[in-house]
PDB file of N, CA and C in Angstrom:
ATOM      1  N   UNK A   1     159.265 203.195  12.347  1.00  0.00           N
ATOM      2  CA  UNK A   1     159.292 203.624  10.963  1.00  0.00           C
ATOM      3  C   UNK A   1     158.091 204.536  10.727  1.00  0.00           C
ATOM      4  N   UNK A   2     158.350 205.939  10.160  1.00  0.00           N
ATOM      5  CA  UNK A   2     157.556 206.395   9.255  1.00  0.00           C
ATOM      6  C   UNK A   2     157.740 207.914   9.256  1.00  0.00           C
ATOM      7  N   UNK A   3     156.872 209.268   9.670  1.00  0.00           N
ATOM      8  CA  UNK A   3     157.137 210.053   8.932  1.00  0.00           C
ATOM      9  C   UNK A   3     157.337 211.096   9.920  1.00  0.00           C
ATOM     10  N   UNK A   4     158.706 211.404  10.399  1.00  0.00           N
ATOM     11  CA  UNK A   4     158.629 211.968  11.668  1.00  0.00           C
ATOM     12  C   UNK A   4     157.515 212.995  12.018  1.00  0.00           C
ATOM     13  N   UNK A   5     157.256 214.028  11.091  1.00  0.00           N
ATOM     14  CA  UNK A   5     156.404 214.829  11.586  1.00  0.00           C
ATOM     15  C   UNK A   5     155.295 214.803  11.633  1.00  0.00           C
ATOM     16  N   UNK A   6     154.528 213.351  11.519  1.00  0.00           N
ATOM     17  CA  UNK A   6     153.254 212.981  11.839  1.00  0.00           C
ATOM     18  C   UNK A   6     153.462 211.997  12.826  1.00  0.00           C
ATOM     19  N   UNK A   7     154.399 211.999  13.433  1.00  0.00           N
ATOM     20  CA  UNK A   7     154.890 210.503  14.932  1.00  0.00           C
ATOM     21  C   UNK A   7     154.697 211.161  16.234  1.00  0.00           C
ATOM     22  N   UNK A   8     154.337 210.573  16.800  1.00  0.00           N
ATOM     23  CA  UNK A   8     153.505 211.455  18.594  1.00  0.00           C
ATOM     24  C   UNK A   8     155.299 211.358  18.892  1.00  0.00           C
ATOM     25  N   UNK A   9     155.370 211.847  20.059  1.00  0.00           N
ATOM     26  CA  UNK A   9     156.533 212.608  21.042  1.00  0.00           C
ATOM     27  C   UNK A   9     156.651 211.010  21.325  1.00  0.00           C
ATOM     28  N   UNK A  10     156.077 210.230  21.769  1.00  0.00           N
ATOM     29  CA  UNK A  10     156.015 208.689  22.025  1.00  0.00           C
ATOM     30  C   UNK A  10     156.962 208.003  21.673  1.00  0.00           C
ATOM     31  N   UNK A  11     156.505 208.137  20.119  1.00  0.00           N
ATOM     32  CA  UNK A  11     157.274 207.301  19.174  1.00  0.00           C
ATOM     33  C   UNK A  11     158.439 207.896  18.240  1.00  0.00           C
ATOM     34  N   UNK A  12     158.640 208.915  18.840  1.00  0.00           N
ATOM     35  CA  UNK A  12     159.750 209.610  17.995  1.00  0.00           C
ATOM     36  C   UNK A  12     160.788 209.370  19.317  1.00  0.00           C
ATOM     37  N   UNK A  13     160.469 209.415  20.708  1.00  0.00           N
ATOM     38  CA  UNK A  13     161.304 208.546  21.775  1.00  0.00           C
ATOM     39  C   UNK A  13     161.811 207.218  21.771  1.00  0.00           C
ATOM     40  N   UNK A  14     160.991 206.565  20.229  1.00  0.00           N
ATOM     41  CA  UNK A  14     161.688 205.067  20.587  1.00  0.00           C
ATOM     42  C   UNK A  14     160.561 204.468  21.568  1.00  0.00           C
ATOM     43  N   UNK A  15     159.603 204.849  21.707  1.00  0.00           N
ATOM     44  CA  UNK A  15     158.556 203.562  22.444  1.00  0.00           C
ATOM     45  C   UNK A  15     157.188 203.928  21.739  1.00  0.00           C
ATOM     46  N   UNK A  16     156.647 202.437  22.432  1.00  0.00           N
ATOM     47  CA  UNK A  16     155.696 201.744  21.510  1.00  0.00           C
ATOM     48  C   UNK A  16     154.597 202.954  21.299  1.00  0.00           C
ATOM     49  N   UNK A  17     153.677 202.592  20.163  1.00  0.00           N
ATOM     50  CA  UNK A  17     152.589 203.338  19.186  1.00  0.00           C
ATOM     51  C   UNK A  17     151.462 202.756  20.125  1.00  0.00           C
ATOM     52  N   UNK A  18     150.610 203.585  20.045  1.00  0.00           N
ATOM     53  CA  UNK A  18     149.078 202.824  20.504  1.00  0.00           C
ATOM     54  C   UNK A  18     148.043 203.724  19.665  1.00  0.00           C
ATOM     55  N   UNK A  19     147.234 203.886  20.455  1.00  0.00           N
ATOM     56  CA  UNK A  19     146.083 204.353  19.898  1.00  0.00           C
ATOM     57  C   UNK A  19     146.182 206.033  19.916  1.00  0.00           C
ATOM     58  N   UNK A  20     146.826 206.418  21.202  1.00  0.00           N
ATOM     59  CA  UNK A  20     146.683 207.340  21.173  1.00  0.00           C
ATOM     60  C   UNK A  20     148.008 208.366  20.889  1.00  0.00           C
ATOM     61  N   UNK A  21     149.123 207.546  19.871  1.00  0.00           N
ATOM     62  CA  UNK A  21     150.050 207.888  18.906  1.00  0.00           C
ATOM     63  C   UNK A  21     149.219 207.820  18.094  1.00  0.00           C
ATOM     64  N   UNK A  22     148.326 207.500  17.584  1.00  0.00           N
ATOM     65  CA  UNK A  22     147.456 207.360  16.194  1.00  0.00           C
ATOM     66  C   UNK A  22     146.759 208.700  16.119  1.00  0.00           C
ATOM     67  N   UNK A  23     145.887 209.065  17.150  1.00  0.00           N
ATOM     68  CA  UNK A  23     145.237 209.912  16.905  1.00  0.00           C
ATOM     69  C   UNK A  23     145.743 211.800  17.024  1.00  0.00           C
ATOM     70  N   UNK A  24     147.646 211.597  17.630  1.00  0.00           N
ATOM     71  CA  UNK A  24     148.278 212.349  17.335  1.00  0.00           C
ATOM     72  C   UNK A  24     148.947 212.478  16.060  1.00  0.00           C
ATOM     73  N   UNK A  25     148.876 211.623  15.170  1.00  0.00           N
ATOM     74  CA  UNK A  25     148.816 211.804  13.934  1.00  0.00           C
ATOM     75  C   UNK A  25     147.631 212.327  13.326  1.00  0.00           C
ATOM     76  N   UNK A  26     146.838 211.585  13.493  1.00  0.00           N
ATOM     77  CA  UNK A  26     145.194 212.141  12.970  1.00  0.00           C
ATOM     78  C   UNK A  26     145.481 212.989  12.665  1.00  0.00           C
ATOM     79  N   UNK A  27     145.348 214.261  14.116  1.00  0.00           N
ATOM     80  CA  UNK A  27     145.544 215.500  14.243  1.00  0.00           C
ATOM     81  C   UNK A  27     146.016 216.441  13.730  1.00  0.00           C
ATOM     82  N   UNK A  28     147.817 215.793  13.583  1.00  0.00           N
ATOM     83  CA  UNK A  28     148.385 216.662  12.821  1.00  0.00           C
ATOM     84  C   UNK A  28     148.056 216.737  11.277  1.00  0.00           C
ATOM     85  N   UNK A  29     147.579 215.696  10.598  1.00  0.00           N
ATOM     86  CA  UNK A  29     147.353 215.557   9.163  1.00  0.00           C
ATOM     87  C   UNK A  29     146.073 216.372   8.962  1.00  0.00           C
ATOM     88  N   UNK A  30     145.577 216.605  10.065  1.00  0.00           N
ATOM     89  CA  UNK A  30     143.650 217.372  10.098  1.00  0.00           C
ATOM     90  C   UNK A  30     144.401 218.842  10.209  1.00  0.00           C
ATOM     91  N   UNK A  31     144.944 219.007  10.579  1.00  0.00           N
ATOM     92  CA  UNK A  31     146.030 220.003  11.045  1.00  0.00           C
ATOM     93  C   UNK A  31     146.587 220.833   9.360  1.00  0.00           C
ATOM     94  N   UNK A  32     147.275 220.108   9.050  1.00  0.00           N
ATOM     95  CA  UNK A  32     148.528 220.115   7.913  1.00  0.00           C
ATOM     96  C   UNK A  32     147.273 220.419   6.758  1.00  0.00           C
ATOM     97  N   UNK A  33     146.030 219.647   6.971  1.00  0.00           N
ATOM     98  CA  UNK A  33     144.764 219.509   6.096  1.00  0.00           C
ATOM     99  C   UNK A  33     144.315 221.038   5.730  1.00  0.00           C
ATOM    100  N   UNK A  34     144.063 221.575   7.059  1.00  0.00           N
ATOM    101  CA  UNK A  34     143.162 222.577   7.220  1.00  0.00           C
ATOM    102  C   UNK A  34     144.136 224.008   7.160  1.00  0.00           C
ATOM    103  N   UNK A  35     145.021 224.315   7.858  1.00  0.00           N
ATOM    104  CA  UNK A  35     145.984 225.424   7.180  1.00  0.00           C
ATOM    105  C   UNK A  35     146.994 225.617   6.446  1.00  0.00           C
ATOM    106  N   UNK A  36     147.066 223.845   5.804  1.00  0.00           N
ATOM    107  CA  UNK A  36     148.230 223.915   4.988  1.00  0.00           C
ATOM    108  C   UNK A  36     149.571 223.927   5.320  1.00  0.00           C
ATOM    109  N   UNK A  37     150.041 223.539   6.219  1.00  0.00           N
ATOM    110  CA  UNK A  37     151.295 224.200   6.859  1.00  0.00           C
ATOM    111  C   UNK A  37     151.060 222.857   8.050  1.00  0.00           C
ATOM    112  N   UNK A  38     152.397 222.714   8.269  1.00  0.00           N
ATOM    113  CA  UNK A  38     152.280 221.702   9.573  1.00  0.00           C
ATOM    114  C   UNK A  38     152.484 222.297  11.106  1.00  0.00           C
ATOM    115  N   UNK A  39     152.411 221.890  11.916  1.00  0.00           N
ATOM    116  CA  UNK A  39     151.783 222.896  12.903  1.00  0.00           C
ATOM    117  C   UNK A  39     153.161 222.783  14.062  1.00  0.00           C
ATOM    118  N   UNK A  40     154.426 221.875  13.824  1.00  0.00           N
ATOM    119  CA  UNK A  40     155.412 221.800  14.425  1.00  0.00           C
ATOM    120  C   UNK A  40     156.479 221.818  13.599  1.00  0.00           C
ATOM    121  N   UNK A  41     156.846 222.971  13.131  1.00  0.00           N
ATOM    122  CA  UNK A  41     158.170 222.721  12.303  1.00  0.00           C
ATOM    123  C   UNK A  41     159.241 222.911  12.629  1.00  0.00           C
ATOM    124  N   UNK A  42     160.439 222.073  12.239  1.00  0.00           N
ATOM    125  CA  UNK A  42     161.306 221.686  12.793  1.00  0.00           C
ATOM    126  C   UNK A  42     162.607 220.925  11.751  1.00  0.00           C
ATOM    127  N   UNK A  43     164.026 220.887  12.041  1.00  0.00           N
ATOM    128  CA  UNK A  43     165.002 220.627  11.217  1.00  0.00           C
ATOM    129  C   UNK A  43     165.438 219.313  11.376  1.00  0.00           C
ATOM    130  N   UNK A  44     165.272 218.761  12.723  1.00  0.00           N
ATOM    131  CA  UNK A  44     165.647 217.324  13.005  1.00  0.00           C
ATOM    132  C   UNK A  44     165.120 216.811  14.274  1.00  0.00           C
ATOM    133  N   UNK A  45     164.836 215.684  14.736  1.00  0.00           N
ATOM    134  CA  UNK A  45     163.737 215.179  15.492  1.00  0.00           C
ATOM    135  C   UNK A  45     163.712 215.673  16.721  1.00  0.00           C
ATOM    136  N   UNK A  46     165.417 215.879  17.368  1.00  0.00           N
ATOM    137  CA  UNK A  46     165.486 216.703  18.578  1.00  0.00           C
ATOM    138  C   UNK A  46     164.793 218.327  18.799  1.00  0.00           C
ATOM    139  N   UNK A  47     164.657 218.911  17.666  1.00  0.00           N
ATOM    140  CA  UNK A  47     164.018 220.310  17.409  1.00  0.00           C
ATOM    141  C   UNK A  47     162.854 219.456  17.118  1.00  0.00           C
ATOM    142  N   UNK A  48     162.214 218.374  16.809  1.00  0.00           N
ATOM    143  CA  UNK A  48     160.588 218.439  16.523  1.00  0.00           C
ATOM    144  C   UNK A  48     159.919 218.105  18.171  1.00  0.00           C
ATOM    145  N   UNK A  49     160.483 217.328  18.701  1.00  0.00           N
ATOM    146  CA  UNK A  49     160.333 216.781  20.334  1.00  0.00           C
ATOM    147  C   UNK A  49     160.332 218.361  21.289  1.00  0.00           C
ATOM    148  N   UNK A  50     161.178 219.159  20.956  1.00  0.00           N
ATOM    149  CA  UNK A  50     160.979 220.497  21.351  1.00  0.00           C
ATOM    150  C   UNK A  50     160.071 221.464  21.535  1.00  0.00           C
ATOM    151  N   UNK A  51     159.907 220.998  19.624  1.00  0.00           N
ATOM    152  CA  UNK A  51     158.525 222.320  19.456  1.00  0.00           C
ATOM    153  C   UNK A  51     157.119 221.164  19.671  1.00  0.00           C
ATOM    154  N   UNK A  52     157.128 220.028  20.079  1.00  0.00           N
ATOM    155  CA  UNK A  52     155.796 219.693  20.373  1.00  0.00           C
ATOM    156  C   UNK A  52     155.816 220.028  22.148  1.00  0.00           C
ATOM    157  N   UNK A  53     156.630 219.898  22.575  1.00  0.00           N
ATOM    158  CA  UNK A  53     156.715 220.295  23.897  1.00  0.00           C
ATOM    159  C   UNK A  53     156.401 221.428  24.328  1.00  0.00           C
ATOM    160  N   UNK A  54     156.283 222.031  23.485  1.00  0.00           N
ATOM    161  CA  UNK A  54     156.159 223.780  23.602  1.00  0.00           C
ATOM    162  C   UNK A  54     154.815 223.977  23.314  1.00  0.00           C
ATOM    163  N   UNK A  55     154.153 223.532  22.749  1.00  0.00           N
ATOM    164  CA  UNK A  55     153.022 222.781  22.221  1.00  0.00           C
ATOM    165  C   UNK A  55     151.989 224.332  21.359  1.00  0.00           C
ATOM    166  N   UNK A  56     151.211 223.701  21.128  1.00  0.00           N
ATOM    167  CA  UNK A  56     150.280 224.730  19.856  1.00  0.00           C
ATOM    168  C   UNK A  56     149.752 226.454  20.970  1.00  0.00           C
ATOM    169  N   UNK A  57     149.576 227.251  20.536  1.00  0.00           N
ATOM    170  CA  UNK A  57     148.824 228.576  21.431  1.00  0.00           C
ATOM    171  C   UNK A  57     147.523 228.491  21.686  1.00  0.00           C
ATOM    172  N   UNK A  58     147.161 228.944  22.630  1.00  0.00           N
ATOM    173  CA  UNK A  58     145.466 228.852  23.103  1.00  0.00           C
ATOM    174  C   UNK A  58     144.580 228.373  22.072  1.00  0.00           C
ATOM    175  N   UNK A  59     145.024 229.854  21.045  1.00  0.00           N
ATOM    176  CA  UNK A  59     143.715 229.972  19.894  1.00  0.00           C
ATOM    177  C   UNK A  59     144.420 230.275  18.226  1.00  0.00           C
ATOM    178  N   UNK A  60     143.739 230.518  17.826  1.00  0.00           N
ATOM    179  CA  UNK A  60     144.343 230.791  16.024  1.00  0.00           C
ATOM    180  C   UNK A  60     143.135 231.181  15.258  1.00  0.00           C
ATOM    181  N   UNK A  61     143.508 232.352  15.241  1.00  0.00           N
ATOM    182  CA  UNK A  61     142.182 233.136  14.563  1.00  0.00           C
ATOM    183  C   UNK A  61     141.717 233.021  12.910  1.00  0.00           C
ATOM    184  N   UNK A  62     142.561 231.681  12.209  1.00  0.00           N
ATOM    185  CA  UNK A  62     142.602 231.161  10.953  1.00  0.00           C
ATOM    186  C   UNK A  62     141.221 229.904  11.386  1.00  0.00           C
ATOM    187  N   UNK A  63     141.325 229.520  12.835  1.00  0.00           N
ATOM    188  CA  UNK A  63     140.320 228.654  12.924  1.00  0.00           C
ATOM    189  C   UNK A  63     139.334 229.192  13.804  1.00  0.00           C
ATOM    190  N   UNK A  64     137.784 228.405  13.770  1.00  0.00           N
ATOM    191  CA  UNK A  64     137.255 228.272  14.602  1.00  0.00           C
ATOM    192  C   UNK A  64     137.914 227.496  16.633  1.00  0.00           C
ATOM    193  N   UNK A  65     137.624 228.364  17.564  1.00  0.00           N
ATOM    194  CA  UNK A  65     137.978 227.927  18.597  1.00  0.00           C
ATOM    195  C   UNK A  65     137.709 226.540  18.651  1.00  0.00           C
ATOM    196  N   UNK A  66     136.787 226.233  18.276  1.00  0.00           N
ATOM    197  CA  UNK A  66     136.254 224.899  19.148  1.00  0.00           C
ATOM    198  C   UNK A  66     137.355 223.502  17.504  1.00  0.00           C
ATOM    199  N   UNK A  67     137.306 223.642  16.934  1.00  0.00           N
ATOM    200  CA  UNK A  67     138.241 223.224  15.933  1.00  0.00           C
ATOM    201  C   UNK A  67     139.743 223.191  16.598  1.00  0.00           C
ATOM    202  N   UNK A  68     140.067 224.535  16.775  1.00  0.00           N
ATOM    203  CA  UNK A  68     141.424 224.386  17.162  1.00  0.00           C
ATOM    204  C   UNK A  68     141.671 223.875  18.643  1.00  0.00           C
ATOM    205  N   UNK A  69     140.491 223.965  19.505  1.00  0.00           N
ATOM    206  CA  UNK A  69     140.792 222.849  20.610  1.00  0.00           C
ATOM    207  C   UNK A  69     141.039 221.898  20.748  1.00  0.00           C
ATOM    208  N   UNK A  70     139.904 221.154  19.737  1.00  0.00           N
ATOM    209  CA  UNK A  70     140.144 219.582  19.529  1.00  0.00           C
ATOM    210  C   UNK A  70     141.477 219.057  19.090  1.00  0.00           C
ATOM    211  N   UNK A  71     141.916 220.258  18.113  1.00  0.00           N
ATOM    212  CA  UNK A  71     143.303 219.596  17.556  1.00  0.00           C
ATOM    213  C   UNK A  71     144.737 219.912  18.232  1.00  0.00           C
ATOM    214  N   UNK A  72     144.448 220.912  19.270  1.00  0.00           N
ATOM    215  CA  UNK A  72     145.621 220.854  20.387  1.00  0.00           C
ATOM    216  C   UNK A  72     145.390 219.793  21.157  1.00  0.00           C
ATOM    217  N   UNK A  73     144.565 219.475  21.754  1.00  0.00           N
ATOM    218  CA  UNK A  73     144.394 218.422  22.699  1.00  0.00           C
ATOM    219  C   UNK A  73     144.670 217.211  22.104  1.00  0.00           C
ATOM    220  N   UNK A  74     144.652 216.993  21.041  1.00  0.00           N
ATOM    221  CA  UNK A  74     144.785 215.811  19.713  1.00  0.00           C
ATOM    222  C   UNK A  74     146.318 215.057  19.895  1.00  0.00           C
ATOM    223  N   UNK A  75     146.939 216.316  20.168  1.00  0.00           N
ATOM    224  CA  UNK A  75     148.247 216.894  19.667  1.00  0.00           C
ATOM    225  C   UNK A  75     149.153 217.158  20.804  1.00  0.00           C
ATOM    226  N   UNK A  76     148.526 216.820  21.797  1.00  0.00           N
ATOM    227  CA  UNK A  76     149.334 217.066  23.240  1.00  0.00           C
ATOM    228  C   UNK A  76     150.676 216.423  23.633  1.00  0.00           C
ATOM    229  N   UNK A  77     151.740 216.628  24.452  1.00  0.00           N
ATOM    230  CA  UNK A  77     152.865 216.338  24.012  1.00  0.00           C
ATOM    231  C   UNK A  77     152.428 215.211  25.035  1.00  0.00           C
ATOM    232  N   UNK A  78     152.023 214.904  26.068  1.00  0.00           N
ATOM    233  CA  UNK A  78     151.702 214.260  26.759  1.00  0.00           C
ATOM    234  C   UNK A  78     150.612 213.009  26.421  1.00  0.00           C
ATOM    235  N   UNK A  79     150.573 211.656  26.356  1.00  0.00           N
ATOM    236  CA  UNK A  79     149.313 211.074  25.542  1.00  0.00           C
ATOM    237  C   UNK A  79     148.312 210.702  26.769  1.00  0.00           C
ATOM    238  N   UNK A  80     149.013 211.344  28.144  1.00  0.00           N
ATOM    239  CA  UNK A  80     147.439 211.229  28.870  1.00  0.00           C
ATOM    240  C   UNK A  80     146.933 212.031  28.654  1.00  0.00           C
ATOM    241  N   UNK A  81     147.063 213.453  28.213  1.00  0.00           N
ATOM    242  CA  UNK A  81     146.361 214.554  28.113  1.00  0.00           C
ATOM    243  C   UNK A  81     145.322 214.696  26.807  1.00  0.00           C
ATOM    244  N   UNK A  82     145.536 214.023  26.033  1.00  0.00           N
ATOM    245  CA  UNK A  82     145.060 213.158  24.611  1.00  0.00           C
ATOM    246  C   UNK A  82     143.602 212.731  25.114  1.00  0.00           C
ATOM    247  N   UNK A  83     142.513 213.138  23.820  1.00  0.00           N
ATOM    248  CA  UNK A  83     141.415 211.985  24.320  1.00  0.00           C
ATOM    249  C   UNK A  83     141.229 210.692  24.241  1.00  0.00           C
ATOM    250  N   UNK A  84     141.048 210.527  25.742  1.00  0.00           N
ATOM    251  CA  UNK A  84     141.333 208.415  25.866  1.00  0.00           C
ATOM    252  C   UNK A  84     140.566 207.933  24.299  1.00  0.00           C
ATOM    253  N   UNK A  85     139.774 208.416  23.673  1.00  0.00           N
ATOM    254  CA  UNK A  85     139.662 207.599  22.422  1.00  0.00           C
ATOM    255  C   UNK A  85     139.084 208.962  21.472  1.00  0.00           C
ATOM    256  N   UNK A  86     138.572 208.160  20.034  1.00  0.00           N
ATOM    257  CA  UNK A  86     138.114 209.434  19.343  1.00  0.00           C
ATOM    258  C   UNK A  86     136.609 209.551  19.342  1.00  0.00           C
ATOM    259  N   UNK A  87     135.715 208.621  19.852  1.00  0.00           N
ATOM    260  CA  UNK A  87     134.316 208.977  20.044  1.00  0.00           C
ATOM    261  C   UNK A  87     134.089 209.971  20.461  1.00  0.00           C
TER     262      UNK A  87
END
């Protein structure tokens, strides 16, 4: 349950949430926060699993680099590629 376009690739598959489904939410809401706009848009969950797969571009000249790193990596479709925590 909850809001597909803040749900990691994880849990929009139907398996379990952890920590680091959490902090792919974070992300996207820091995300959605900062340019207003959500950063995977999409019509139904099979097109959202898509465009996270496809995943965010290098850079985005609306942000600072080092900003928009953190929040691709945040945001990775993969949750090993995710930082093992948020310290």
């Amino acid at each position: 349950v909850g809001t597909p376009r803040y749900m990691a690739p994880e849990q929009l598959k139907g398996d379990i949430a952890n920590a680091l489904s959490d902090q792919f939410s974070l992300c996207v809401a820091l995300f959605e926060s900062y340019f207003g706009e959500t950063p995977f848009p999409a019509r139904s969950i099979p097109s959202l699993l898509l465009t996270i797969a496809e995943g965010l571009p290098l850079t985005d000249p609306r942000a600072p680099d080092p900003l928009f790193a953190v929040l691709r990596r945040g945001m990775a479709y993969q949750a090993t590629e995710r930082y093992r925590d948020l310290r």
